[in-house]
Protein backbone atom coordinates (compact mmCIF):
# COMPACT_ATOMS: atom_id res chain seq x y z
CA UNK A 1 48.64 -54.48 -26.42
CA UNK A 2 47.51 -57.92 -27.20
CA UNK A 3 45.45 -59.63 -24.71
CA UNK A 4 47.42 -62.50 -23.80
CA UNK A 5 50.22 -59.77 -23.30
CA UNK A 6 48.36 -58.78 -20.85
CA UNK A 7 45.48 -56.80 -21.99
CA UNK A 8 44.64 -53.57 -22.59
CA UNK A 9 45.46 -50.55 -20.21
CA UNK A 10 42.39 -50.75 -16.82
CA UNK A 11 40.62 -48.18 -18.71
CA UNK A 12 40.18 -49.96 -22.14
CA UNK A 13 39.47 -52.94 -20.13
CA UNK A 14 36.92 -51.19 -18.46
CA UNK A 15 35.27 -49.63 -21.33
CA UNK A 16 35.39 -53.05 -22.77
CA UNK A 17 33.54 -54.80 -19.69
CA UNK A 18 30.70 -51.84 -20.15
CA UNK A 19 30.05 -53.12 -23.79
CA UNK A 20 29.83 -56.80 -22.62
CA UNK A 21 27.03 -55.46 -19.56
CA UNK A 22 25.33 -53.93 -22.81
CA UNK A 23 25.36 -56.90 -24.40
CA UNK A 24 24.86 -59.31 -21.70
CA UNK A 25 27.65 -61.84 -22.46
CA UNK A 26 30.08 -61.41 -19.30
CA UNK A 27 29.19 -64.12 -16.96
CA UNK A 28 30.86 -62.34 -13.84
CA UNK A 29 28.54 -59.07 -14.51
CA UNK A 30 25.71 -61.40 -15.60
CA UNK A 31 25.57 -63.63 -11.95
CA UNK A 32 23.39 -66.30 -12.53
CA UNK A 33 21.39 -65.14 -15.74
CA UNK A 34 23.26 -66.86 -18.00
CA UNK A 35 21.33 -68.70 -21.20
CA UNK A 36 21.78 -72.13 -22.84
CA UNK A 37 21.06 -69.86 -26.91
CA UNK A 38 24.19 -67.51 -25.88
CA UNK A 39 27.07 -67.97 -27.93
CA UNK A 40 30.79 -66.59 -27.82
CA UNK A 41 31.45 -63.11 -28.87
CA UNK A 42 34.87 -61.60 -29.86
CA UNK A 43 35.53 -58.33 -29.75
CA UNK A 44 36.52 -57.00 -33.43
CA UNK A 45 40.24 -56.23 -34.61
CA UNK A 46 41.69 -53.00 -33.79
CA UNK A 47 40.75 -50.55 -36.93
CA UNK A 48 38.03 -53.09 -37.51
CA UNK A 49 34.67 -51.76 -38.03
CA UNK A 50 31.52 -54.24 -37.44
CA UNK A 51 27.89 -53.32 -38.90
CA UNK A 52 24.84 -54.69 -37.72
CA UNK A 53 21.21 -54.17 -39.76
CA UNK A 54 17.80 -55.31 -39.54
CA UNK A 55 15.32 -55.25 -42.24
CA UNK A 56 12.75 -53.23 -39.81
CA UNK A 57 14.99 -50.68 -38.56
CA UNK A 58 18.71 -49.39 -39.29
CA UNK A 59 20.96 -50.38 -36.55
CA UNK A 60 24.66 -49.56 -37.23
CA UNK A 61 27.22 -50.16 -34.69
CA UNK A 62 30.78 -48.96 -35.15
CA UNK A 63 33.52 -49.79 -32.97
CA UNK A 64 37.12 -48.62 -33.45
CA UNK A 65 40.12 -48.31 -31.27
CA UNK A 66 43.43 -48.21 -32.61
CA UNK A 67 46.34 -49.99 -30.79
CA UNK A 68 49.08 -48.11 -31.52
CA UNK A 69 46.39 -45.13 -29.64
CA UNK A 70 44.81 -47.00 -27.11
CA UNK A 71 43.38 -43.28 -25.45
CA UNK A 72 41.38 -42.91 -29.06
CA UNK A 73 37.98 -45.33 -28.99
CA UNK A 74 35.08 -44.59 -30.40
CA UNK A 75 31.42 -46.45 -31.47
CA UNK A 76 28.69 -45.06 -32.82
CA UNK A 77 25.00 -47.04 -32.91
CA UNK A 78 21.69 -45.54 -33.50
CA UNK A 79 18.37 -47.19 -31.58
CA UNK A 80 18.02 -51.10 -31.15
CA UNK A 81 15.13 -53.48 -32.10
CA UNK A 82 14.53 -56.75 -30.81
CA UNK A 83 16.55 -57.90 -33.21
CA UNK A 84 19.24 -58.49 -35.16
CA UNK A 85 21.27 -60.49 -37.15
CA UNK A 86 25.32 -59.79 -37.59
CA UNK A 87 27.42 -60.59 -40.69
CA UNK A 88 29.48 -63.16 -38.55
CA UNK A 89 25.81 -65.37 -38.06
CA UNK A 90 25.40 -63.68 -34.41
CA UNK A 91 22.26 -64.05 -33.23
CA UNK A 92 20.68 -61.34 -30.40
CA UNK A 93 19.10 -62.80 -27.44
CA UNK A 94 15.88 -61.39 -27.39
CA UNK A 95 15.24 -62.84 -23.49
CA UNK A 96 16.10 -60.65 -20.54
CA UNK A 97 19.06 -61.74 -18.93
CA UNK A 98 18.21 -60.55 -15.51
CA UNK A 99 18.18 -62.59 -12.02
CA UNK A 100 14.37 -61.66 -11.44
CA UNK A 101 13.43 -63.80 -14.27
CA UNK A 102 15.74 -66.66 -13.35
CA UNK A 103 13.52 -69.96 -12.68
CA UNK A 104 13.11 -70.73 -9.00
CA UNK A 105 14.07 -73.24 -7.33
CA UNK A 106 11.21 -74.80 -5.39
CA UNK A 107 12.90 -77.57 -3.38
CA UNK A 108 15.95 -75.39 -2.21
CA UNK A 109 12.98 -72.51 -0.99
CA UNK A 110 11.11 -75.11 0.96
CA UNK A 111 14.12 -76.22 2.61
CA UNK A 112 15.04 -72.61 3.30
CA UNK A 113 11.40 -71.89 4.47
CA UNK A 114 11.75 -75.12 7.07
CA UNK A 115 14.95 -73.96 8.41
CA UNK A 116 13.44 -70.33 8.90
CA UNK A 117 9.67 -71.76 10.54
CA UNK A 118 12.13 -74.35 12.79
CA UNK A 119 14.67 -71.23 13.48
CA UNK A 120 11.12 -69.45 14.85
CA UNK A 121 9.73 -71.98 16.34
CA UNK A 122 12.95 -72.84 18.27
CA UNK A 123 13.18 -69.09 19.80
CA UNK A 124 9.45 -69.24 20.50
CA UNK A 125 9.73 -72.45 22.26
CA UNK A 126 13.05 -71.51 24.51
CA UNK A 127 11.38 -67.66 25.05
CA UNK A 128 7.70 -69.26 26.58
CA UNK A 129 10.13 -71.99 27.92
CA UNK A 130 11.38 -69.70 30.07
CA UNK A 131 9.12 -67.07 30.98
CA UNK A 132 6.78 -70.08 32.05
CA UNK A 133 10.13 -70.56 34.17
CA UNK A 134 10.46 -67.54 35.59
CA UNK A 135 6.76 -67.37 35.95
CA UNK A 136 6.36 -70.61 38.23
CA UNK A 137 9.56 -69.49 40.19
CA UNK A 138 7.63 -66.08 40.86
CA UNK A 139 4.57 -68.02 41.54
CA UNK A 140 6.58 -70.63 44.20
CA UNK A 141 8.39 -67.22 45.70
CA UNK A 142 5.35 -65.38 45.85
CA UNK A 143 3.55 -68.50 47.48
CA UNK A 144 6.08 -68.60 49.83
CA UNK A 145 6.82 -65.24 50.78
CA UNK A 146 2.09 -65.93 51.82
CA UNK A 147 3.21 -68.97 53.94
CA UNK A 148 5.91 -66.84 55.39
CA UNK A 149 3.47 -64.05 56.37
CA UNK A 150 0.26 -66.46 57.50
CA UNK A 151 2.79 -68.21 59.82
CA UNK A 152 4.29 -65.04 60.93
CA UNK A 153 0.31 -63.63 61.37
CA UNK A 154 -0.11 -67.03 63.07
CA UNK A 155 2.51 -66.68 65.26
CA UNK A 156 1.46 -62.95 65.87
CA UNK A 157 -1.69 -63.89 66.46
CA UNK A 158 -0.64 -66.47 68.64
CA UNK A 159 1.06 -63.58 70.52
CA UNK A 160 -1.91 -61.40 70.58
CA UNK A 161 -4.46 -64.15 72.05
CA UNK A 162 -1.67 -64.44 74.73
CA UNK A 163 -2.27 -61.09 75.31
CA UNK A 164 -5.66 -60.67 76.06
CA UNK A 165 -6.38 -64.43 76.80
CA UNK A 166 -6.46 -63.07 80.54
CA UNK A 167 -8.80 -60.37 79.29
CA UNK A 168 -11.18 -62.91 77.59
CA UNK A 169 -11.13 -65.24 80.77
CA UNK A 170 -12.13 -62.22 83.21
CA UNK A 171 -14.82 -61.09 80.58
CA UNK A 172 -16.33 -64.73 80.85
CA UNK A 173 -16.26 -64.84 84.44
CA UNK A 174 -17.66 -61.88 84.74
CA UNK A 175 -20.31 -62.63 82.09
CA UNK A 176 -21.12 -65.77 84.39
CA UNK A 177 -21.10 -64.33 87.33
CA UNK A 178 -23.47 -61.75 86.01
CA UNK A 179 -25.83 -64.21 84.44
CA UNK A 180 -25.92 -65.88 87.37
CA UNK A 181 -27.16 -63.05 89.43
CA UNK A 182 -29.40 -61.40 86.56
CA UNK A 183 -31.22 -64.20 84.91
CA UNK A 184 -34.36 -64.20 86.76
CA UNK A 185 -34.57 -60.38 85.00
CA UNK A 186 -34.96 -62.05 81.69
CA UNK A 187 -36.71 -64.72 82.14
CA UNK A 188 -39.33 -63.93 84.44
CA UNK A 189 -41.12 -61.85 82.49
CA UNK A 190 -41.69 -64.35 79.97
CA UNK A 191 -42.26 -66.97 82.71
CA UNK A 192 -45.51 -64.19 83.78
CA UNK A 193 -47.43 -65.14 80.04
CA UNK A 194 -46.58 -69.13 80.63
CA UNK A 195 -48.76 -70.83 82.66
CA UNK A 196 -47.64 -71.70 85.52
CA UNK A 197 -49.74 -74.75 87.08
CA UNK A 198 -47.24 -77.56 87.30
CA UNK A 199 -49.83 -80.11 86.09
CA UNK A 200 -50.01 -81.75 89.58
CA UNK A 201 -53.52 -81.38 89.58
CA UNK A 202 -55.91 -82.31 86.69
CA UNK A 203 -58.78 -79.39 87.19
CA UNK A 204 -60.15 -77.52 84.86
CA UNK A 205 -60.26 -74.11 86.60
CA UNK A 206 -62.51 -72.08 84.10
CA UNK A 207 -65.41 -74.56 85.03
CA UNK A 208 -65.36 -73.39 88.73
CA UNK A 209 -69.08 -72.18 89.78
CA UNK A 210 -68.53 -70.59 93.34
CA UNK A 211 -72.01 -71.00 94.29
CA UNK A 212 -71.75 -74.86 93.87
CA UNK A 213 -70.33 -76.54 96.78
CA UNK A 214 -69.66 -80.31 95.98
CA UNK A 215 -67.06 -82.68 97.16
CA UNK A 216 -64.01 -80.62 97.87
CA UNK A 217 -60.69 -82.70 98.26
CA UNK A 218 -59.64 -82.19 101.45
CA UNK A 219 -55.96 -81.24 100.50
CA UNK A 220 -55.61 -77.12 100.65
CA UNK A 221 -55.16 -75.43 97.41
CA UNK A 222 -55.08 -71.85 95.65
CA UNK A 223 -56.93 -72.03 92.55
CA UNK A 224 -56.85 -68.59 90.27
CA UNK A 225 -58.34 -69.43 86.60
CA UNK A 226 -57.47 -66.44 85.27
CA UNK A 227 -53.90 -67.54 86.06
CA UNK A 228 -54.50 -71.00 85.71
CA UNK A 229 -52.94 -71.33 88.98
CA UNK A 230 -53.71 -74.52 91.51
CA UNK A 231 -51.16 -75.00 93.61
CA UNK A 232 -50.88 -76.08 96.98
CA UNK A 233 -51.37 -74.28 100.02
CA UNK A 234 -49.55 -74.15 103.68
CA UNK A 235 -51.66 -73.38 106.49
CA UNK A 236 -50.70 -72.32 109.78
CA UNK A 237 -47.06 -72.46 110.30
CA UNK A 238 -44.70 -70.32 111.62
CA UNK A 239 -43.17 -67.11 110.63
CA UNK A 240 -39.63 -68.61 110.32
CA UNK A 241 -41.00 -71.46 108.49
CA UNK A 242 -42.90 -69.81 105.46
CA UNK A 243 -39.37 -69.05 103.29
CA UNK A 244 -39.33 -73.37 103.32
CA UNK A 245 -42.73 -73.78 102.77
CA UNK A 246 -42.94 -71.58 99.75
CA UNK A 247 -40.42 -73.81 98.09
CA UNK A 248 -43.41 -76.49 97.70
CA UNK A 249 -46.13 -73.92 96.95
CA UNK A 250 -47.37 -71.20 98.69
CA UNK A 251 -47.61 -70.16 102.40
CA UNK A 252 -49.82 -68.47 104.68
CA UNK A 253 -47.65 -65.34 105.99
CA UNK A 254 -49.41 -65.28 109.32
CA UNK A 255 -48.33 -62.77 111.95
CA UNK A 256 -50.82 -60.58 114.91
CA UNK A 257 -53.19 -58.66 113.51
CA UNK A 258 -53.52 -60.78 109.82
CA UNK A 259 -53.84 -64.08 111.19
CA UNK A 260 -57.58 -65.06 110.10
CA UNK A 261 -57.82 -68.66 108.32
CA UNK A 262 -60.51 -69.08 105.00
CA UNK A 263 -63.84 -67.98 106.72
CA UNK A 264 -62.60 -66.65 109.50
CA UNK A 265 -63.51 -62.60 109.83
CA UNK A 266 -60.34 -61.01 109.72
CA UNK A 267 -56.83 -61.41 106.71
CA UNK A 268 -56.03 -64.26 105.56
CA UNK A 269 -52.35 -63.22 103.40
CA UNK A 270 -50.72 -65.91 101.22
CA UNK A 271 -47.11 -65.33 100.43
CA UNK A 272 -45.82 -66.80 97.28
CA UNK A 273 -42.49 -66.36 94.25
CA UNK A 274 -42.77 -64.25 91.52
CA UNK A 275 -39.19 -65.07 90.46
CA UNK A 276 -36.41 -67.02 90.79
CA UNK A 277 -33.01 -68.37 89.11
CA UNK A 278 -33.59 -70.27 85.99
CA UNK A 279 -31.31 -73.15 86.91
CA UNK A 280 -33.55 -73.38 90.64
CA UNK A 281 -35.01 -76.51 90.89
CA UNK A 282 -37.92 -75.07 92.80
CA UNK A 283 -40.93 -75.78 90.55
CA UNK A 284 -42.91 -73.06 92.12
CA UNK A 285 -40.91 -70.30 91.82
CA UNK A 286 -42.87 -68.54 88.94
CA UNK A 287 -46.51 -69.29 90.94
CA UNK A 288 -47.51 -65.15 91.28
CA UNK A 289 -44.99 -64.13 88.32
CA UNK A 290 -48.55 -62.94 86.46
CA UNK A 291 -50.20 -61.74 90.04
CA UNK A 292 -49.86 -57.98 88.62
CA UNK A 293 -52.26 -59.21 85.52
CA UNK A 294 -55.20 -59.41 87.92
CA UNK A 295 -57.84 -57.04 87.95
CA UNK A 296 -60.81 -55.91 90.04
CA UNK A 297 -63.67 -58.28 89.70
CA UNK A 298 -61.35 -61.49 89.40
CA UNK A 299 -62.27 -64.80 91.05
CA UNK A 300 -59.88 -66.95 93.61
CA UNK A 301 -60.58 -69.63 94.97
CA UNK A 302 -59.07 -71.44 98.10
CA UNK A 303 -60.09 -75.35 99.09
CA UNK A 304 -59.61 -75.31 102.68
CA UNK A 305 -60.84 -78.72 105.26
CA UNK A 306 -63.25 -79.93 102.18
CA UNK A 307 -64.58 -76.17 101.74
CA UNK A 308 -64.24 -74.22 98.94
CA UNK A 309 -64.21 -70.26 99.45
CA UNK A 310 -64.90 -67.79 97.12
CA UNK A 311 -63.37 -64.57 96.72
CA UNK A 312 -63.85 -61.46 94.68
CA UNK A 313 -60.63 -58.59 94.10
CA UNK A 314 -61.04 -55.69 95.72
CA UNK A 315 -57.95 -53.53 94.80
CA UNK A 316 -54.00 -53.95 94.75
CA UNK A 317 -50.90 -51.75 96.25
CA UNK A 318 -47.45 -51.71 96.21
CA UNK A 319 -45.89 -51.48 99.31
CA UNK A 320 -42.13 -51.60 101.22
CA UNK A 321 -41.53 -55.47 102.30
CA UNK A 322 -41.34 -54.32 106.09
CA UNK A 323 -44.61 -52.32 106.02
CA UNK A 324 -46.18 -54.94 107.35
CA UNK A 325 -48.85 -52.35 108.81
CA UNK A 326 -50.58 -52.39 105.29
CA UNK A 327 -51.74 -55.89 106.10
CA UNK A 328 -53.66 -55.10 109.38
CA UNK A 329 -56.52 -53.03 109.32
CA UNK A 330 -59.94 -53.22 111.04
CA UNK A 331 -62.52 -55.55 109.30
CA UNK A 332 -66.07 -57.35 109.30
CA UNK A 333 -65.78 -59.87 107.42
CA UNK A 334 -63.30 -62.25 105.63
CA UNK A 335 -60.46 -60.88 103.67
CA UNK A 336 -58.09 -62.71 101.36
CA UNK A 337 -54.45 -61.04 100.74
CA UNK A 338 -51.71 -62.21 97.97
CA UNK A 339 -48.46 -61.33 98.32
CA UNK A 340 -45.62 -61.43 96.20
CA UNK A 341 -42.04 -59.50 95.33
CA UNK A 342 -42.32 -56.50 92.51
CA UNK A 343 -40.98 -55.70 89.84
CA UNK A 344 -40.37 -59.19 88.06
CA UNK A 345 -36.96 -60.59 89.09
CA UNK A 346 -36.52 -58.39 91.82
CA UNK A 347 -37.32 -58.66 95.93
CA UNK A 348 -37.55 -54.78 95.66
CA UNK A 349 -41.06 -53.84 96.29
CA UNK A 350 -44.08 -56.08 97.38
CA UNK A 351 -47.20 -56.46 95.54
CA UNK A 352 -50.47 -56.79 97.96
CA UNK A 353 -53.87 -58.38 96.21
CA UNK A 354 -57.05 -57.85 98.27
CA UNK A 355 -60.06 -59.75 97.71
CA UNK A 356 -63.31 -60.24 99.60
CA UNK A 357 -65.03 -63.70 100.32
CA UNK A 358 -68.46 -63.42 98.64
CA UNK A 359 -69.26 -67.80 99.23
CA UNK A 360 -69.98 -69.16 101.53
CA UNK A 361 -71.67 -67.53 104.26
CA UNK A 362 -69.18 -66.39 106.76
CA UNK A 363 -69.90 -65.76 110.42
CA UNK A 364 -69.43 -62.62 111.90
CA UNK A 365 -68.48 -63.82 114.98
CA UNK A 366 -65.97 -66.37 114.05
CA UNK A 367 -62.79 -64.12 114.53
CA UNK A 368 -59.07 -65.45 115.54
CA UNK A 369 -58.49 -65.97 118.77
CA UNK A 370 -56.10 -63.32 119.09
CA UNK A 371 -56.73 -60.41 116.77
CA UNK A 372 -55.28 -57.50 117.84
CA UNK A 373 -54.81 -54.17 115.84
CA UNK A 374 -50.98 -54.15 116.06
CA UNK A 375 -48.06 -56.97 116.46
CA UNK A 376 -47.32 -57.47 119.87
CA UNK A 377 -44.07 -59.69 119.42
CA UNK A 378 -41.80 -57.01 120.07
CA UNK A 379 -38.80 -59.91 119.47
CA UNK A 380 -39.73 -60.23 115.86
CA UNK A 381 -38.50 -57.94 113.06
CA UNK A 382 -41.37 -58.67 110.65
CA UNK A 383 -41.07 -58.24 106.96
CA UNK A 384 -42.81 -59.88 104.06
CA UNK A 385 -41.68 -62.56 102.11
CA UNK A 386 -38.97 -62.52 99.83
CA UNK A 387 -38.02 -64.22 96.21
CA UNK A 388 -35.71 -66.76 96.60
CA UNK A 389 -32.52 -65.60 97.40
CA UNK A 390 -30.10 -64.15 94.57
CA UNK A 391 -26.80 -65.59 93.70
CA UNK A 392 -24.74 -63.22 95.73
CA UNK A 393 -27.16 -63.26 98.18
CA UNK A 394 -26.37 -66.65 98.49
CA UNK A 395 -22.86 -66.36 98.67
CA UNK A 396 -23.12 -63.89 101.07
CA UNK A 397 -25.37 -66.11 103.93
CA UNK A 398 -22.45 -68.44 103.27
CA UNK A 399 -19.64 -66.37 104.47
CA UNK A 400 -21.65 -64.07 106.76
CA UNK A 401 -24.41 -66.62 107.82
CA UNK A 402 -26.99 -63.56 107.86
């Protein structure tokens, strides 16, 4: 069939596209590969036959087809060369015809490239747009779910203190109270290593020679060096009085039986504090906290009516504060006793220093005027000195008066 006709059956047709592939002339099975050197090509006459030859090489190409038999086609063709020259002047591309070798086109791949590096950069900017977003949004949830639970700890808390704020008040009151009963237990024994003159008189006690008898003032003192005690001394008064006295220094506990004054033969006992409350405004409540520190051998002095008398320590007991017995005893000659509470911060126990006077010269016959072995006030429940009294203690004379 002729072509305008319509063409040749679908299989001629497609035996016919085949040899155009081969020969790279169909522009739909080519794409884009087309050159500007290639020319038109017919396809020969039916019963035509069409030779091709080189000069290097024998190429022969028949092709045949009949039209009045379009089933019977045929073509015969040994290797190709390179090329080739036809008897109707065509002339074989030698270039490959393929896309691959196509020339590129620069400006339409940079365009592409920009489009593909914006495309990116568009989906990497939305993506860490928001998972910052969701980030800060955990970060603000998160930060508030921590406010929620401080103020909720708060208010717990708040809850709790509410609680035990009644606890914590009694613990305080308790912890006063007790401080206030108990601090002389901490601080006196510190206060025992501190001296305790109070600086109202300017002596210097180590220089004391108890043989030399100079211008005594005629205010009476206790003077201890060892202690560096000098502090004043009342003489004389009465058994209710000495608790008041002591509060300005130290007192002469004076009852029958111990009643001797400095040179007198017979005891002469001086009461004084070992302890007292810290906040106490009594200045001499530490005097005999370092009594206990004496030892045999030690010096004390008294100034008595311009006289100053010498004594030497004889010994020290411990003894119940009523056993007032321990301070009378038969003796010939002048006898000095200290007194004061035991153990530090407590009125417990008393402490008893004895010393002898060894200066001056003492007369044997200058005894009390009443000097008898044993009390004789039957109306009098004697009992030594105390430490000032405690906090409850106080509290207690208050309500009960005794």
């Amino acid at each position: 069939m002729d072509k305008k006709d319509g063409g040749p059956s679908s299989r001629v047709a497609e035996a016919r596209q085949k040899v155009l592939a081969i020969f790279g002339h169909d522009k739909n099975l080519e794409g884009n590969s087309g050159s500007s050197e290639r020319q038109n090509f017919e396809m020969p006459a039916p019963g035509s036959t069409y030779n091709d030859s080189v000069s290097a090489n024998s190429y022969n190409y028949t092709d045949t087809y009949n039209s009045t038999d379009m089933n019977s086609y045929s073509n015969t063709y040994s290797e190709p060369v390179q090329s080739r020259t036809a008897s109707n002047t065509y002339q074989a591309n030698t270039s490959p015809n393929t896309l691959k070798d196509t020339a590129v086109n620069q400006t339409a791949i940079n365009e592409q490239w920009q489009q593909y590096h914006s495309a990116w950069q568009n989906y990497y900017q939305q993506y860490y747009s928001e998972y910052y977003a969701k980030a800060a949004q955990n970060y603000l949830e998160s930060e508030k779910l921590k406010n929620e639970r401080t103020a909720t700890g708060k208010v717990r808390e708040k809850r709790r203190l509410r609680h035990i704020a009644p606890i914590i008040a009694g613990a305080t009151v308790v912890l006063i109270l007790l401080f206030l009963q108990y601090n002389r237990l901490i601080f006196t024994p510190i206060m025992a290593y501190v001296s305790p003159n109070t600086n109202s008189v300017s002596t210097s006690l180590d220089a004391i020679d108890p043989t030399t008898t100079g211008t005594i003032s005629p205010e009476p003192r206790l003077i201890i060096p060892k202690l560096n005690i000098d502090v004043p001394v009342a003489f004389g008064i009465n058994y209710n009085d000495v608790a008041a006295a002591m509060e300005q220094g130290v007192a002469q506990f004076s009852i029958p039986g111990a009643n001797a004054m400095p040179g007198q033969v017979g005891n002469l006992v001086l009461s004084g504090h070992s302890s007292g409350d810290i906040y106490s405004n009594n200045i001499y409540k530490f005097i005999f906290s370092g009594l206990e520190r004496l030892s045999v051998g030690d010096l004390i002095y008294i100034n008595y009516e311009s006289t100053r008398y010498t004594y030497r320590m004889t010994g020290s007991q411990v003894v119940e504060p009523s056993d007032v017995n321990a301070l009378i005893y038969p003796t010939d000659r002048p006898i000095l006793t200290l007194i004061t509470c035991t153990p530090l911060g407590t009125s417990r126990y008393r402490l008893l220093i004895t010393a002898e006077q060894i200066s001056p010269d003492f007369d044997v016959n200058n005894i009390p005027s009443d000097n008898p072995t044993e009390p004789t006030d039957d109306n009098l429940d004697y009992s030594m000195p105390s430490n000032q009294p405690t906090f409850i203690e106080n509290i207690w004379t208050g309500i009960f008066g005794s």
